[in-house]
PDB file of N, CA and C in Angstrom:
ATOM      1  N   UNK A   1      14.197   6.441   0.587  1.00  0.00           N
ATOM      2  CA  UNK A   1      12.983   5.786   1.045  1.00  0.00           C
ATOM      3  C   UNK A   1      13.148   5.492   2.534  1.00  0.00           C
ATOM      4  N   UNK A   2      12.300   5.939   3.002  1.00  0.00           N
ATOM      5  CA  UNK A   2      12.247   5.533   4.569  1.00  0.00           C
ATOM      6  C   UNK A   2      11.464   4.867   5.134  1.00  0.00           C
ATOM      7  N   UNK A   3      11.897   3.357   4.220  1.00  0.00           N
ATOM      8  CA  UNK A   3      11.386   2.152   5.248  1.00  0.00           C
ATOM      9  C   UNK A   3      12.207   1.307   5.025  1.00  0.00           C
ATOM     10  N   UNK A   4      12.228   0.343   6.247  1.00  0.00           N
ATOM     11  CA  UNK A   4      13.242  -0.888   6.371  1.00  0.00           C
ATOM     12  C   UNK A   4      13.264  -2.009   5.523  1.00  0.00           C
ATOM     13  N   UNK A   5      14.556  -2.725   4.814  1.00  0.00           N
ATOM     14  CA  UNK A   5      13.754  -3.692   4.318  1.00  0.00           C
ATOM     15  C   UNK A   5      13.066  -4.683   4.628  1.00  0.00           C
ATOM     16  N   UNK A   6      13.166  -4.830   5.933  1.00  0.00           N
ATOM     17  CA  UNK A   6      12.171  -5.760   6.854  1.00  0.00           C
ATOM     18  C   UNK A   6      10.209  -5.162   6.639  1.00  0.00           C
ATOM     19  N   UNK A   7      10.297  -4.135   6.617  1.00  0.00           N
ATOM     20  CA  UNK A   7       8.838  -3.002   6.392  1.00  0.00           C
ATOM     21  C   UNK A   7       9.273  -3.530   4.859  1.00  0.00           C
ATOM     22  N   UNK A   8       9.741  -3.024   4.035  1.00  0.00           N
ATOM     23  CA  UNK A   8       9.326  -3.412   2.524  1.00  0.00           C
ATOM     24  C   UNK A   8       8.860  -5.018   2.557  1.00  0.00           C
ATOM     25  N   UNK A   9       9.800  -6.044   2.934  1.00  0.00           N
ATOM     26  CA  UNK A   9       9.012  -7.342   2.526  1.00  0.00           C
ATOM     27  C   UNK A   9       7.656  -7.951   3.491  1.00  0.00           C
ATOM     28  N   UNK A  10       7.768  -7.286   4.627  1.00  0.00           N
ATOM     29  CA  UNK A  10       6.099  -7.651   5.525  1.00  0.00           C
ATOM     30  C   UNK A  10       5.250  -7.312   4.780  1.00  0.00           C
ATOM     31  N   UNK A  11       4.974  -5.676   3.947  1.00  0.00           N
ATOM     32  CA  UNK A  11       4.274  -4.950   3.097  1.00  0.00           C
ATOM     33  C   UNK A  11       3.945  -5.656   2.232  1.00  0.00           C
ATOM     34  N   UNK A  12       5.055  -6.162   1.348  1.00  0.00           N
ATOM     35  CA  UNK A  12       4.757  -6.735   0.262  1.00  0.00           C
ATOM     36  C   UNK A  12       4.705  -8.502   0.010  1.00  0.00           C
ATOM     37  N   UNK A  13       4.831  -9.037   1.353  1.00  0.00           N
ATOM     38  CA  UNK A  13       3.931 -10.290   1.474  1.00  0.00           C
ATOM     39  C   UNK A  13       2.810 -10.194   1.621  1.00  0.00           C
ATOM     40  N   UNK A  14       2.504  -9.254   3.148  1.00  0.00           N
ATOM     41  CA  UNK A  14       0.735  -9.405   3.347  1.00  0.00           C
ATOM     42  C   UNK A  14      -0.179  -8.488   2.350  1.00  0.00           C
ATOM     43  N   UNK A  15       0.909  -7.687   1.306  1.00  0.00           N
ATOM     44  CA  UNK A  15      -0.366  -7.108   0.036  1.00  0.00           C
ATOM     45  C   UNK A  15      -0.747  -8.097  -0.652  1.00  0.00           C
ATOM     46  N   UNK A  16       0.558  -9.107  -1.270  1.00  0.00           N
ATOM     47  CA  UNK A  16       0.283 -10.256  -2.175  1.00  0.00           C
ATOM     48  C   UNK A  16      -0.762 -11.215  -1.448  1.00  0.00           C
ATOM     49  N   UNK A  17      -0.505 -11.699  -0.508  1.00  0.00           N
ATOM     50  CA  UNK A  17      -1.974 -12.775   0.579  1.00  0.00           C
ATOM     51  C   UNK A  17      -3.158 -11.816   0.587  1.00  0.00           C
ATOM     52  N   UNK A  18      -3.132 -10.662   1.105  1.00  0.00           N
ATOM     53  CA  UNK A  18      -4.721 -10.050   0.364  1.00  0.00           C
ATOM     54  C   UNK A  18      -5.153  -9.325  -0.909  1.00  0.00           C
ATOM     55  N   UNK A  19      -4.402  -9.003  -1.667  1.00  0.00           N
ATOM     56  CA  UNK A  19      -4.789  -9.089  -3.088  1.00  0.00           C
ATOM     57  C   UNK A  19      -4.393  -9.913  -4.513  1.00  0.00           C
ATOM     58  N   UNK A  20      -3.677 -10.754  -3.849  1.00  0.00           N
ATOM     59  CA  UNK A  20      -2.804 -11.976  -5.095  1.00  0.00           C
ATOM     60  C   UNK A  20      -1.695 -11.602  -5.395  1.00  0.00           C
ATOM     61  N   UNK A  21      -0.961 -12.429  -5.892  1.00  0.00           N
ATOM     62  CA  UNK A  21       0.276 -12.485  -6.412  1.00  0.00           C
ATOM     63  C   UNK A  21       0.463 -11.496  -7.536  1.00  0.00           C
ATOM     64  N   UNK A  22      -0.237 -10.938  -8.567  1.00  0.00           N
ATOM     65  CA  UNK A  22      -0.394 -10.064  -9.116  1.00  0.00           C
ATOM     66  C   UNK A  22      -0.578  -8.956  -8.685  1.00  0.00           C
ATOM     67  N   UNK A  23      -0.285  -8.432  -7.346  1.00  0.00           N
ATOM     68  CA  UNK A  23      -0.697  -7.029  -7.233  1.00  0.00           C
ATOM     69  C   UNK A  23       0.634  -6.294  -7.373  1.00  0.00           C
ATOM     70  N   UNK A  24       0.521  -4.859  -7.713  1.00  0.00           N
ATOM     71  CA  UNK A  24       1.840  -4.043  -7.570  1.00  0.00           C
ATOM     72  C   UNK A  24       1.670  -2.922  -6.604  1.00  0.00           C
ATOM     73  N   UNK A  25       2.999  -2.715  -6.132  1.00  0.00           N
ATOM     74  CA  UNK A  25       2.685  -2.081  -4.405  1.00  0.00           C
ATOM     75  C   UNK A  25       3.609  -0.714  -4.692  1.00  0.00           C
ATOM     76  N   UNK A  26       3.044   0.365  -4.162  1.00  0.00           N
ATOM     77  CA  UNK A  26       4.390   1.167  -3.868  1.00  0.00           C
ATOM     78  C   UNK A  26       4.033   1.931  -2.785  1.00  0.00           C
ATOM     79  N   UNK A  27       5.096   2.693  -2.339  1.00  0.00           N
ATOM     80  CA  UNK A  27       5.151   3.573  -1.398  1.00  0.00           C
ATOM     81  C   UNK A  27       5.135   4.932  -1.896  1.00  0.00           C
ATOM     82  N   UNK A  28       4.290   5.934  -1.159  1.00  0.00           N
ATOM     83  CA  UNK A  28       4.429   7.109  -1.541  1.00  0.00           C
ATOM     84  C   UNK A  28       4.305   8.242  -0.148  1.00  0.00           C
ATOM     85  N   UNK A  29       4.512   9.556  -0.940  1.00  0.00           N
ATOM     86  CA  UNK A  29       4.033  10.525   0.364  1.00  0.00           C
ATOM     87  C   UNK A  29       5.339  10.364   0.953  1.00  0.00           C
ATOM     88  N   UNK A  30       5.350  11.139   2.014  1.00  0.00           N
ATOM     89  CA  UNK A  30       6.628  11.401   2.470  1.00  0.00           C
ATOM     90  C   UNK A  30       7.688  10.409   3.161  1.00  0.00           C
ATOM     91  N   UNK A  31       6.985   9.156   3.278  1.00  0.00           N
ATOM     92  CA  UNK A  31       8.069   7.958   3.698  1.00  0.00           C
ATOM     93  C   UNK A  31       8.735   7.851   2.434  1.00  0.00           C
ATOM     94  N   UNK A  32       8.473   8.410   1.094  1.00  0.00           N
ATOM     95  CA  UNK A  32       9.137   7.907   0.119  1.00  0.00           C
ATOM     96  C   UNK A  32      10.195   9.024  -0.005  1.00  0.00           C
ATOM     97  N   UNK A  33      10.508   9.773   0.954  1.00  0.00           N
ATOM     98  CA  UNK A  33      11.478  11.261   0.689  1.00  0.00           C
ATOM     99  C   UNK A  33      12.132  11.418   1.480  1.00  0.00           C
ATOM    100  N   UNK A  34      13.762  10.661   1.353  1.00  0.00           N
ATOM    101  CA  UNK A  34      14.518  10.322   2.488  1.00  0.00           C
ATOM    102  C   UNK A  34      14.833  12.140   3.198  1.00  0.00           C
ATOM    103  N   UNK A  35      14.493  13.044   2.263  1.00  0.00           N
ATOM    104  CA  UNK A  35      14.978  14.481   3.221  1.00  0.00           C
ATOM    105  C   UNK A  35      13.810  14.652   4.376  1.00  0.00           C
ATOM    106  N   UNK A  36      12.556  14.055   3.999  1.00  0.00           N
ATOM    107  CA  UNK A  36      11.474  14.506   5.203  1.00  0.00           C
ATOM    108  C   UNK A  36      11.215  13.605   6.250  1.00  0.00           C
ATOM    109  N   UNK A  37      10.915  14.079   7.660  1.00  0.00           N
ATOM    110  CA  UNK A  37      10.700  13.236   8.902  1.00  0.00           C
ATOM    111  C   UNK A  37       9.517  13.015   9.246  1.00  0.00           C
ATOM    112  N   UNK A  38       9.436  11.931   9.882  1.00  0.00           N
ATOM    113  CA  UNK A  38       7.968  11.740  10.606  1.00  0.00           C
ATOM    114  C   UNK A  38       7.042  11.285   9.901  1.00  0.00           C
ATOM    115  N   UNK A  39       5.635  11.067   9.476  1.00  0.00           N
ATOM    116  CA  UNK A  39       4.625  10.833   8.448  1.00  0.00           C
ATOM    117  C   UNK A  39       4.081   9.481   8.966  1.00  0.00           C
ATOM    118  N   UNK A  40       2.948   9.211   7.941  1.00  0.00           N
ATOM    119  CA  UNK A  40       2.518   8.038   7.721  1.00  0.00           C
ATOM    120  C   UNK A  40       2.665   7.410   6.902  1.00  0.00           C
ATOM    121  N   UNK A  41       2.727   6.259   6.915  1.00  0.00           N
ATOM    122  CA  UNK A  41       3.199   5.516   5.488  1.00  0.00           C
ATOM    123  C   UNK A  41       1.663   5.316   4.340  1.00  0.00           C
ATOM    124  N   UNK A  42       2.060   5.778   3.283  1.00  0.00           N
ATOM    125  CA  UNK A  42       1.216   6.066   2.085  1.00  0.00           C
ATOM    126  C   UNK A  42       1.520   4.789   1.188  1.00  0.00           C
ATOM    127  N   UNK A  43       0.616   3.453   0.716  1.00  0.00           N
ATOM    128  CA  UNK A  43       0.589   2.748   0.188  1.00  0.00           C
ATOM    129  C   UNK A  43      -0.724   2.814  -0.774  1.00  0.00           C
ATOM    130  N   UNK A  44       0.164   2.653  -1.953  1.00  0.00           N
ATOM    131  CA  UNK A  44      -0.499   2.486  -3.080  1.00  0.00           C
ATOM    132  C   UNK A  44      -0.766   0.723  -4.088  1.00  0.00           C
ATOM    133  N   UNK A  45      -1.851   0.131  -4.187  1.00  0.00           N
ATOM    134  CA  UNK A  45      -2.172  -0.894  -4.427  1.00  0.00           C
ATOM    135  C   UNK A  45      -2.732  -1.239  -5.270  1.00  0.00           C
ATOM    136  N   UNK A  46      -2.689  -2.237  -6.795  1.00  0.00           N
ATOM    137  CA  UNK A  46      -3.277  -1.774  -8.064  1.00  0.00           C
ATOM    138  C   UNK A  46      -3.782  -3.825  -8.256  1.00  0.00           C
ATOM    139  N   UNK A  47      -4.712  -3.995  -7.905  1.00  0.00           N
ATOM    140  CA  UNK A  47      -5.098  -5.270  -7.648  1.00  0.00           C
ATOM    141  C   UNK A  47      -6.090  -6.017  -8.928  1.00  0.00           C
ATOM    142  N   UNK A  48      -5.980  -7.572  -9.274  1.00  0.00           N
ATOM    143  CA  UNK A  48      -7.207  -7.484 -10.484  1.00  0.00           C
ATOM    144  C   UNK A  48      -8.160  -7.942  -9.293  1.00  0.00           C
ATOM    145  N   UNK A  49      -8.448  -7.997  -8.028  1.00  0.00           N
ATOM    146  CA  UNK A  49      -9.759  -8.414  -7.424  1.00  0.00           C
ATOM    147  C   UNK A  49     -10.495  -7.101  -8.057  1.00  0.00           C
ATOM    148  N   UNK A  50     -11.914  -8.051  -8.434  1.00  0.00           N
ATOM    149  CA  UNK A  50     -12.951  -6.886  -8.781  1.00  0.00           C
ATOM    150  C   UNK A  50     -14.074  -6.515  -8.035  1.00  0.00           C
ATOM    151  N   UNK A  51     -14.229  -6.978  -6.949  1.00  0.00           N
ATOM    152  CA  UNK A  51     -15.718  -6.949  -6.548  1.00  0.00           C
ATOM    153  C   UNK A  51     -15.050  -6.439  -5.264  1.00  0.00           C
ATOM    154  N   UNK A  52     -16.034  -5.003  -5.023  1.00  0.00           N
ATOM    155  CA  UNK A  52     -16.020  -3.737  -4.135  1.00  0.00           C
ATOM    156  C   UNK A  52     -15.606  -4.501  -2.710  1.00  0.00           C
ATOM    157  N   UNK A  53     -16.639  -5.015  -2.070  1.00  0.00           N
ATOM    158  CA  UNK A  53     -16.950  -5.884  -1.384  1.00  0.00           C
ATOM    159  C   UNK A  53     -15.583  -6.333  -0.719  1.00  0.00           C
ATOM    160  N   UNK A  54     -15.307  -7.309  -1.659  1.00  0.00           N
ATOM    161  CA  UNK A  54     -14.395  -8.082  -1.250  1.00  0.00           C
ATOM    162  C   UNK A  54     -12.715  -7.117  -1.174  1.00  0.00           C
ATOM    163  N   UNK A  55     -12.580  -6.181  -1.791  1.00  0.00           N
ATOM    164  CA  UNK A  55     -11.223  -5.397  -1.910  1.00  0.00           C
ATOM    165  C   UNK A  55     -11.392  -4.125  -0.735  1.00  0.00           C
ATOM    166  N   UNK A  56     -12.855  -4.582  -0.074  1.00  0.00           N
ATOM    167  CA  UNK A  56     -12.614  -3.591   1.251  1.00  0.00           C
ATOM    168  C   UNK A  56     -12.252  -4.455   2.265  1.00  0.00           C
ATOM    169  N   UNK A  57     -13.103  -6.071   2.349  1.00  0.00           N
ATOM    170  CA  UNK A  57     -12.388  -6.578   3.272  1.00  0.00           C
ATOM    171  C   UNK A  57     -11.291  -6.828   3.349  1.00  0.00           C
ATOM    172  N   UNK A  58     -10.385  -6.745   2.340  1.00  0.00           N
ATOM    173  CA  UNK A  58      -9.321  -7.277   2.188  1.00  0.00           C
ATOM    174  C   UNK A  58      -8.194  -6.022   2.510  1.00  0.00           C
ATOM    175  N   UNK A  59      -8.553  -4.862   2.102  1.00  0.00           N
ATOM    176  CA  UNK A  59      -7.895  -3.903   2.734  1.00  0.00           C
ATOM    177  C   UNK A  59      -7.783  -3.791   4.094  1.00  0.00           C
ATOM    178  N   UNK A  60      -9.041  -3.652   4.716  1.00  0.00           N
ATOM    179  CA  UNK A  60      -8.916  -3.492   6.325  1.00  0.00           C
ATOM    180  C   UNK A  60      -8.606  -4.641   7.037  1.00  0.00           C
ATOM    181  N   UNK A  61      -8.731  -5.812   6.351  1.00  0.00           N
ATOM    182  CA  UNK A  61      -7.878  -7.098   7.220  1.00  0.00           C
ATOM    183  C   UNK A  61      -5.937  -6.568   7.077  1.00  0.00           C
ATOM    184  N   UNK A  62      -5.461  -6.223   5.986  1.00  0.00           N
ATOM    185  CA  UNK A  62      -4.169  -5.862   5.530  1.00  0.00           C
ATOM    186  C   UNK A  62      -3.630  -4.717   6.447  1.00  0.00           C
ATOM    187  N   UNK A  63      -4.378  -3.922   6.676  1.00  0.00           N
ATOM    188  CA  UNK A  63      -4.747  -2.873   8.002  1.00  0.00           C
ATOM    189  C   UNK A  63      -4.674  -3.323   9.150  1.00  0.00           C
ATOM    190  N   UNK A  64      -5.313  -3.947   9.617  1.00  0.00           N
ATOM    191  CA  UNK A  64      -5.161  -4.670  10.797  1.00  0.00           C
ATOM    192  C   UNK A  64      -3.932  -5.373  11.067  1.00  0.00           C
ATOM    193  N   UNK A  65      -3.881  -6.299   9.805  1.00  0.00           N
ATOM    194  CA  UNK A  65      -2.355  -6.737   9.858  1.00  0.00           C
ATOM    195  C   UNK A  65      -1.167  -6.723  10.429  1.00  0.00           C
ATOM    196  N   UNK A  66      -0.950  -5.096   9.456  1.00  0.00           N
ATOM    197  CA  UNK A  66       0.213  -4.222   9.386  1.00  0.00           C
ATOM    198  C   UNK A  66       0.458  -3.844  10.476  1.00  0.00           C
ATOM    199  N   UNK A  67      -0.638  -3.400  11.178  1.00  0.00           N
ATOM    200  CA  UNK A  67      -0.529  -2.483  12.242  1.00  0.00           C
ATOM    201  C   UNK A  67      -0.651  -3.326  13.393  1.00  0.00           C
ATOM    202  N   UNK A  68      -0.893  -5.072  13.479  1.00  0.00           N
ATOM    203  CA  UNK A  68      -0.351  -5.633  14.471  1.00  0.00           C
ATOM    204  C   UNK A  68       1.201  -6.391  14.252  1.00  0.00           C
ATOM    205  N   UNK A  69       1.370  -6.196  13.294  1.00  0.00           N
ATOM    206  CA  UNK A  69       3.106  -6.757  12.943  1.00  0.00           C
ATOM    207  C   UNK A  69       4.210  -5.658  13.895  1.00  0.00           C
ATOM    208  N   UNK A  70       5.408  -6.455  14.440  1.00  0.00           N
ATOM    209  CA  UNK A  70       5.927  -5.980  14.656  1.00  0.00           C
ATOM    210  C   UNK A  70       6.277  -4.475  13.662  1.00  0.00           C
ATOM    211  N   UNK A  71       6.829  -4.849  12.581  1.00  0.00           N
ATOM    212  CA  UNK A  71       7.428  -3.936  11.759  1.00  0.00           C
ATOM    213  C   UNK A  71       6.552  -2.834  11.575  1.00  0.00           C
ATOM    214  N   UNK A  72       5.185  -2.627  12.073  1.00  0.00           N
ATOM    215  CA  UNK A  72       4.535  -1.402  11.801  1.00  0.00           C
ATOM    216  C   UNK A  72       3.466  -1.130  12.971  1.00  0.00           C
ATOM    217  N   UNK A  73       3.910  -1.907  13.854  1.00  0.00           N
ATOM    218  CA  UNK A  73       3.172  -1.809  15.718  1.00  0.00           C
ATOM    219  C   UNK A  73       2.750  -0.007  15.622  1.00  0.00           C
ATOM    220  N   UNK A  74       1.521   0.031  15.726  1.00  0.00           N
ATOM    221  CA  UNK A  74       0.792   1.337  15.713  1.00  0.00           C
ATOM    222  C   UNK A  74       1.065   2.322  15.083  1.00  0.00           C
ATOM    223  N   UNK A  75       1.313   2.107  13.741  1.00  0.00           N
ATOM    224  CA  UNK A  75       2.084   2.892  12.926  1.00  0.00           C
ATOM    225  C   UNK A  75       0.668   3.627  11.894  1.00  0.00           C
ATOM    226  N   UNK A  76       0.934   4.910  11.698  1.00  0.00           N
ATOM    227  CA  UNK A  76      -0.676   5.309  11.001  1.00  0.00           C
ATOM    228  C   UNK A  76      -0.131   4.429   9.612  1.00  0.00           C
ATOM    229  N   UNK A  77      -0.967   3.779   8.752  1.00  0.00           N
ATOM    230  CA  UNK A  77      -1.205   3.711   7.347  1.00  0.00           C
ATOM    231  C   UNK A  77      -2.199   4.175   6.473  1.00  0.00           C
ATOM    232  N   UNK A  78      -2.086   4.282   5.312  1.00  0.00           N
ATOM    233  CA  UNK A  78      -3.037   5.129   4.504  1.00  0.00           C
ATOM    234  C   UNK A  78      -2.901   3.953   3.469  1.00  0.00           C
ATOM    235  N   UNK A  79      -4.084   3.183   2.493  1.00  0.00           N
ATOM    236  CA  UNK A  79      -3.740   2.224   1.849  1.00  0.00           C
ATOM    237  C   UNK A  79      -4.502   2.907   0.968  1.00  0.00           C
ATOM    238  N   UNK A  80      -4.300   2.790  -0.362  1.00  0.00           N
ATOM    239  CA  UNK A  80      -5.114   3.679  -1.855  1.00  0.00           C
ATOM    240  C   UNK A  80      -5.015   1.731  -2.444  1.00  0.00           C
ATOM    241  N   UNK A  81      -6.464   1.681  -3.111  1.00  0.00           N
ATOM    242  CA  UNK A  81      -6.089   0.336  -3.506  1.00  0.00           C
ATOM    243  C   UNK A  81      -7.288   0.649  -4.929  1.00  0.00           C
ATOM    244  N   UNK A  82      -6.193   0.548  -6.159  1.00  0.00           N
ATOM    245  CA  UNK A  82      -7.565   0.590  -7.461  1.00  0.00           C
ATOM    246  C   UNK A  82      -7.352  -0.706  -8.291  1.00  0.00           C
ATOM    247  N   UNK A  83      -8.651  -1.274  -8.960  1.00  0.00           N
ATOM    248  CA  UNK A  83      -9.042  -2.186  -9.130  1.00  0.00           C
ATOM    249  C   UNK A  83      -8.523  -2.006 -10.995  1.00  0.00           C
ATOM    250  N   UNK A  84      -7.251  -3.051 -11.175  1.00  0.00           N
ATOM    251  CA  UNK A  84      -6.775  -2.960 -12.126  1.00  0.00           C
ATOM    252  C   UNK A  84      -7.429  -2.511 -13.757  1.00  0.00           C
ATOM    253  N   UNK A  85      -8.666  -3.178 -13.477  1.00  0.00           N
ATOM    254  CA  UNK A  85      -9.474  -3.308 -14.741  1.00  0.00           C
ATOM    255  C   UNK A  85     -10.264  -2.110 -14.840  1.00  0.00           C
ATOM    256  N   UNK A  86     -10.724  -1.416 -13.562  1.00  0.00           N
ATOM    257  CA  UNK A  86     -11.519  -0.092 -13.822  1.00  0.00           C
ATOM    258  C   UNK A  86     -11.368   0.812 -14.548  1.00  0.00           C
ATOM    259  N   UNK A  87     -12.703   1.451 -15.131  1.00  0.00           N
ATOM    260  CA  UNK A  87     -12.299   2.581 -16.010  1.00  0.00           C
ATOM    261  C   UNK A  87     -12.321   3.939 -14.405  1.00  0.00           C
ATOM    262  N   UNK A  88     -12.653   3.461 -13.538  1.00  0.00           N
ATOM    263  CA  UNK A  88     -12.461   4.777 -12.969  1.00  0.00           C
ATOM    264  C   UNK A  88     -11.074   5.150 -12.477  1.00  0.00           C
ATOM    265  N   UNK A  89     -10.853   6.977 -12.314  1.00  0.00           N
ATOM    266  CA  UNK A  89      -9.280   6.598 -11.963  1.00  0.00           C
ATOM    267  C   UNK A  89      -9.494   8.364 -10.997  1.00  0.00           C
ATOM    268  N   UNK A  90      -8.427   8.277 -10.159  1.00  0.00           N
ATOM    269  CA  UNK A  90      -8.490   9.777  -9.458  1.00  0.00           C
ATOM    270  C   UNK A  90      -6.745  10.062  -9.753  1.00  0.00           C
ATOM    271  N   UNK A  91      -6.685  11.174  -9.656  1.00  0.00           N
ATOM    272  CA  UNK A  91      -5.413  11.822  -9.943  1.00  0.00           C
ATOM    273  C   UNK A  91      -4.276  11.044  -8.932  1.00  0.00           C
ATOM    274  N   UNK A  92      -4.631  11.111  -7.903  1.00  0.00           N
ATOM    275  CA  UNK A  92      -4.033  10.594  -6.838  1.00  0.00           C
ATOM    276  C   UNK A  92      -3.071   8.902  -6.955  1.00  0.00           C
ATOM    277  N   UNK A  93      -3.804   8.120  -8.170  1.00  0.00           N
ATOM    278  CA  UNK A  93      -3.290   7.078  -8.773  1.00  0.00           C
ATOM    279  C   UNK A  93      -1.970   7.724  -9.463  1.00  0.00           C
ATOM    280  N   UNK A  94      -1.856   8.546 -10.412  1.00  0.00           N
ATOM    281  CA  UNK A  94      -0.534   9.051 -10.848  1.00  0.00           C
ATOM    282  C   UNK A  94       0.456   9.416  -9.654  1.00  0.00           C
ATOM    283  N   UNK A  95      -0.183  10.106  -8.985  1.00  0.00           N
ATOM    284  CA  UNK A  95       0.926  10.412  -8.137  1.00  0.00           C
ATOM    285  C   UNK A  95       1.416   9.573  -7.510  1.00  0.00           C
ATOM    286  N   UNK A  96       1.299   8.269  -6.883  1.00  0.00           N
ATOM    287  CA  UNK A  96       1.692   7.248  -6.402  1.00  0.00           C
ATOM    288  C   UNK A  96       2.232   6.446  -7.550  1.00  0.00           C
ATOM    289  N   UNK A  97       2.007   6.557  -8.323  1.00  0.00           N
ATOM    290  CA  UNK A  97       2.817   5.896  -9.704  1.00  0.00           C
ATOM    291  C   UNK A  97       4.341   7.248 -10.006  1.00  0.00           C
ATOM    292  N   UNK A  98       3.677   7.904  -9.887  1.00  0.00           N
ATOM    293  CA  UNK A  98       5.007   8.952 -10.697  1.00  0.00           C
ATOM    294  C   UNK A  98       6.281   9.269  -9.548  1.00  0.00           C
ATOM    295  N   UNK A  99       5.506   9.584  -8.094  1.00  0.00           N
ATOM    296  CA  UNK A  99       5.995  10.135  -7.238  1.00  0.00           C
ATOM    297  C   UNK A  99       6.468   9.090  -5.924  1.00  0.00           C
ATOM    298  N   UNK A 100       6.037   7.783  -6.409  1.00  0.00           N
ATOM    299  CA  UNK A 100       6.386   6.939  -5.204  1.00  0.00           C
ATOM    300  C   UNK A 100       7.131   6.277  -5.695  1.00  0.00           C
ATOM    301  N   UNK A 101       7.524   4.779  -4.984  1.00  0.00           N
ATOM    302  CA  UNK A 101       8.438   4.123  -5.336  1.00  0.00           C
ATOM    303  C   UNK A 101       7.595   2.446  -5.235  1.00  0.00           C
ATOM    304  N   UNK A 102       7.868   1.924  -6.262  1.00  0.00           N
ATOM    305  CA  UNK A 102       7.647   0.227  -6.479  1.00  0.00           C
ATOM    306  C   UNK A 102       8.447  -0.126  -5.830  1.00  0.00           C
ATOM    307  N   UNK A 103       7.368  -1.040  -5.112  1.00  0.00           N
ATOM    308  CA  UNK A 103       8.266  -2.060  -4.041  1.00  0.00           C
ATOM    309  C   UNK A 103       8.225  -3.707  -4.429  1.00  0.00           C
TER     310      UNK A 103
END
């Protein structure tokens, strides 16, 4: 995995402050593949907030965040965030479950 544990616990404080203490976080995509270089960091986010609305502001404040924290100062992120209870689902949820790593 190629992030610091300083980057794992910033990540996974400011996911828990914008989606609750209940959320589960992982990393995926090629920060999660210590043989590959370079990338963006691919975060995957499985939250019970339900209302659209509110789990966009809360993403792009987490966005903003990240990317003014030291630990990820202009760093691209990609955040996938599905709403625990939904019946909707895209493939792309497995793969961040199968292929990434819980943080």
């Amino acid at each position: 995995m190629r992030l610091t544990p300083h980057q794992a616990e910033t990540v996974k404080t400011l996911a828990q402050r914008h989606f609750g203490a209940d959320a589960a976080l992982w990393l995926f995509g090629s920060r999660a593949d210590d043989r590959k270089k370079g990338g963006d960091y691919d975060f995957f986010i499985e939250t019970s907030l339900d209302q659209p609305d509110a789990i966009i502001e809360h993403k792009i404040a987490l966005i903003v965040e990240l990317q003014s924290s030291p630990a990820f100062e202009d760093e691209k992120i990609d955040l996938i965030v599905k709403r625990r209870h939904s019946g909707f689902h895209m493939p792309i949820y497995d793969i961040a479950r199968t292929e990434g790593i819980r943080l």
